[in-house]
N, C-alpha and C. Protein backbone atom coordinates (compact mmCIF):
# COMPACT_ATOMS: atom_id res chain seq x y z
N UNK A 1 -39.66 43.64 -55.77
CA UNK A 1 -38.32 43.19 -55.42
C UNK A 1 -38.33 42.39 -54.13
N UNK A 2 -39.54 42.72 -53.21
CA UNK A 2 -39.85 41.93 -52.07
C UNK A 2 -39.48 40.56 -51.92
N UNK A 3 -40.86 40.21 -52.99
CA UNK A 3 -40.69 38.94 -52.89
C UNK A 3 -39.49 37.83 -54.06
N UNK A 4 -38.94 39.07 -54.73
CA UNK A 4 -37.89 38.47 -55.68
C UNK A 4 -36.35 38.13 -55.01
N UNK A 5 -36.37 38.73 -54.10
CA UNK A 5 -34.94 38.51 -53.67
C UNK A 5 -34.61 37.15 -52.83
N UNK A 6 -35.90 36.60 -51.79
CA UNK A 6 -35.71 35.29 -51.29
C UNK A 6 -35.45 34.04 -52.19
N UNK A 7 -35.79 34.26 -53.50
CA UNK A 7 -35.99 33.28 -54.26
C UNK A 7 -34.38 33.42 -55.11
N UNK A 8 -33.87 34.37 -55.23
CA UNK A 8 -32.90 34.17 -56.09
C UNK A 8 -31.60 33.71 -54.59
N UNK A 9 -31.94 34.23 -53.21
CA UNK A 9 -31.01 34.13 -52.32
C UNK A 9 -31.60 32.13 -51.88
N UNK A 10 -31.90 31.55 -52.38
CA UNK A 10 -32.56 29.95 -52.54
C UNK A 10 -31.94 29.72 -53.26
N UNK A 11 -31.82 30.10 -54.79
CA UNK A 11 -31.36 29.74 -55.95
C UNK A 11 -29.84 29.95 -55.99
N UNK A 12 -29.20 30.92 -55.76
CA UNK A 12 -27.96 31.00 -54.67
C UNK A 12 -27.36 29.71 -54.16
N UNK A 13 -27.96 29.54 -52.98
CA UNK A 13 -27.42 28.43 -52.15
C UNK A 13 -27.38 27.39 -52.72
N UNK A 14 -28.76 27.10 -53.55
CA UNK A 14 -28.68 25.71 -54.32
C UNK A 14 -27.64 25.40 -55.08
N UNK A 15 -27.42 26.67 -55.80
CA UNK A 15 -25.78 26.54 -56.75
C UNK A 15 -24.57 26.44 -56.01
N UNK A 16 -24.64 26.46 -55.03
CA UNK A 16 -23.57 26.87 -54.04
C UNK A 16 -23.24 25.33 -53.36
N UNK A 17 -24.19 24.70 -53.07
CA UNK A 17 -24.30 23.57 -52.40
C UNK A 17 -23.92 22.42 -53.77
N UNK A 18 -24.60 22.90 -54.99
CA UNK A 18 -24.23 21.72 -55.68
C UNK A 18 -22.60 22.01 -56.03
N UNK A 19 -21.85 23.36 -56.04
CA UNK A 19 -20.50 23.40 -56.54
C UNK A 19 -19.61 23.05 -55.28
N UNK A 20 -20.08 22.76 -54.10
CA UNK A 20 -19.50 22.30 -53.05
C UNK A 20 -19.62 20.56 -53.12
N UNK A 21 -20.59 20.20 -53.68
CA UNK A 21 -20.66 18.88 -53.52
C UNK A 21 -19.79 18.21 -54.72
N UNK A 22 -19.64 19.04 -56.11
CA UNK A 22 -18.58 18.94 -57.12
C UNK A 22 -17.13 18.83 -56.43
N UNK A 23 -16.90 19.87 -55.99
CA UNK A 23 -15.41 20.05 -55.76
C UNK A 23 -15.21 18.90 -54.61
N UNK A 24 -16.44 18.37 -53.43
CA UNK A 24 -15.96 17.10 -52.98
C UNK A 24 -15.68 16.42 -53.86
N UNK A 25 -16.77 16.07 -54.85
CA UNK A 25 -16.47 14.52 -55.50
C UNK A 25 -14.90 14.84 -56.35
N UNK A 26 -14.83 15.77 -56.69
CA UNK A 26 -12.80 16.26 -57.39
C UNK A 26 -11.94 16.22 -56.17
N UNK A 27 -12.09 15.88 -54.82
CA UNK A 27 -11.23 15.65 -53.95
C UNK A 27 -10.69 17.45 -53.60
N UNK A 28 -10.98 18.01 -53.77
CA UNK A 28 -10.93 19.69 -53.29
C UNK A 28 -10.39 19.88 -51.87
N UNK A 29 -10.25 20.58 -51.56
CA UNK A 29 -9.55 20.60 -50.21
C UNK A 29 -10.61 20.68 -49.33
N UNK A 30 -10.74 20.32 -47.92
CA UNK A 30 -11.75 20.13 -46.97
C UNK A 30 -11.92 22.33 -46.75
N UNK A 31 -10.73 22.56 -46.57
CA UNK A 31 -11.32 23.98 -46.31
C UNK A 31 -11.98 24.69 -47.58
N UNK A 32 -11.75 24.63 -48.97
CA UNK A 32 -12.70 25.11 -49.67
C UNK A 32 -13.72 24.64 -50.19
N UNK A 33 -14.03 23.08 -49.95
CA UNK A 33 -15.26 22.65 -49.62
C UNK A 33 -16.40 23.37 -48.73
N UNK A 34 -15.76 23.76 -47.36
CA UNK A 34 -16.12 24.08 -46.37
C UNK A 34 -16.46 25.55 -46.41
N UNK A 35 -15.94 26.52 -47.00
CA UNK A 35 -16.01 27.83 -47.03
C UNK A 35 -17.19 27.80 -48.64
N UNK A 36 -17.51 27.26 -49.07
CA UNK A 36 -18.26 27.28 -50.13
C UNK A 36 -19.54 26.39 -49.63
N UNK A 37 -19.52 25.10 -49.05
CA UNK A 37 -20.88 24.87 -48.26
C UNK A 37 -21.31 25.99 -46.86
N UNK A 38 -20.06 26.64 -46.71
CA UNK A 38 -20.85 28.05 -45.19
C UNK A 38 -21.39 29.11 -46.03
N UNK A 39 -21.45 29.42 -47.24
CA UNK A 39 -21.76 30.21 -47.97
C UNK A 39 -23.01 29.99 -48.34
N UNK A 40 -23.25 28.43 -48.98
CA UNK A 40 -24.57 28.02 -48.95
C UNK A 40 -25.30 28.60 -47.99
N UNK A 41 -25.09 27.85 -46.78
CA UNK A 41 -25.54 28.06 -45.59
C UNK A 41 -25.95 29.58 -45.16
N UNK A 42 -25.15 30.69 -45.74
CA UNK A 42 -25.57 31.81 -45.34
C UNK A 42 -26.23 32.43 -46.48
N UNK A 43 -26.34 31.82 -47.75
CA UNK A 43 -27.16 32.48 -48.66
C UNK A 43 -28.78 31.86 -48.35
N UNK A 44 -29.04 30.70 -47.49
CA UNK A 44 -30.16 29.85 -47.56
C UNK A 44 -30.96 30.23 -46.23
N UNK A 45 -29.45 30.73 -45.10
CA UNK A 45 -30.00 31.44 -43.99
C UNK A 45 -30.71 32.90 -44.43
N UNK A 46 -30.21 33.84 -44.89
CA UNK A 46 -30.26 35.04 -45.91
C UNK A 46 -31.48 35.05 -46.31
N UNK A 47 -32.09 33.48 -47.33
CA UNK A 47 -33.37 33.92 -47.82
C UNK A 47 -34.70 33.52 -46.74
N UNK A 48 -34.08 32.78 -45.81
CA UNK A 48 -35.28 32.76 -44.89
C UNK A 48 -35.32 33.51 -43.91
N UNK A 49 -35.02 34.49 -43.50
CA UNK A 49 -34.57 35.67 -42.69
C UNK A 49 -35.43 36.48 -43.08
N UNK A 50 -35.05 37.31 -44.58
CA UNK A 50 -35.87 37.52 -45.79
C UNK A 50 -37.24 37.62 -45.47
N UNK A 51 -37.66 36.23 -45.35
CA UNK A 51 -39.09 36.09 -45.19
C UNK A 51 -40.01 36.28 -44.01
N UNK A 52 -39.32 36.11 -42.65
CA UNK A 52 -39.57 36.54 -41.81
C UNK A 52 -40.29 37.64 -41.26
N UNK A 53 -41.96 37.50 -41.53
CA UNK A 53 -42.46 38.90 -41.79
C UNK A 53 -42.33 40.27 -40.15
N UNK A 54 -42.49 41.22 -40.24
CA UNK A 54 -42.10 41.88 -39.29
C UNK A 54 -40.88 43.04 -39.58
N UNK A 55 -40.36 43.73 -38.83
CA UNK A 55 -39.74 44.87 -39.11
C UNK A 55 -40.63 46.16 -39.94
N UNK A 56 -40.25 46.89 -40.97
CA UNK A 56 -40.60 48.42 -41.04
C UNK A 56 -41.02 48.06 -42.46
């Protein structure tokens, strides 16, 4: 499960980033553009954190 979870928290963001870049091109509102690309952002932060070897 180690190494399975960075990859689906990648795969995450990627979907996340492309349904943010959809709802730009549909003219979407800047704040739920915005709250759906910070989500990216924290699912992509999330999986490289993840990887960060160290801790218990």
């Amino acid at each position: 499960m180690n190494s399975v979870l960075p990859v689906v928290l990648f795969a995450l963001a990627g979907l996340l980033v492309g349904g943010a870049w959809s709802m730009h091109r549909q003219a979407a509102s800047r704040t739920a553009v915005g709250l759906v690309g910070g989500l990216a952002l924290f699912a992509a932060a999330g999986g490289v954190l993840w990887l960060i070897p160290g801790g218990s």
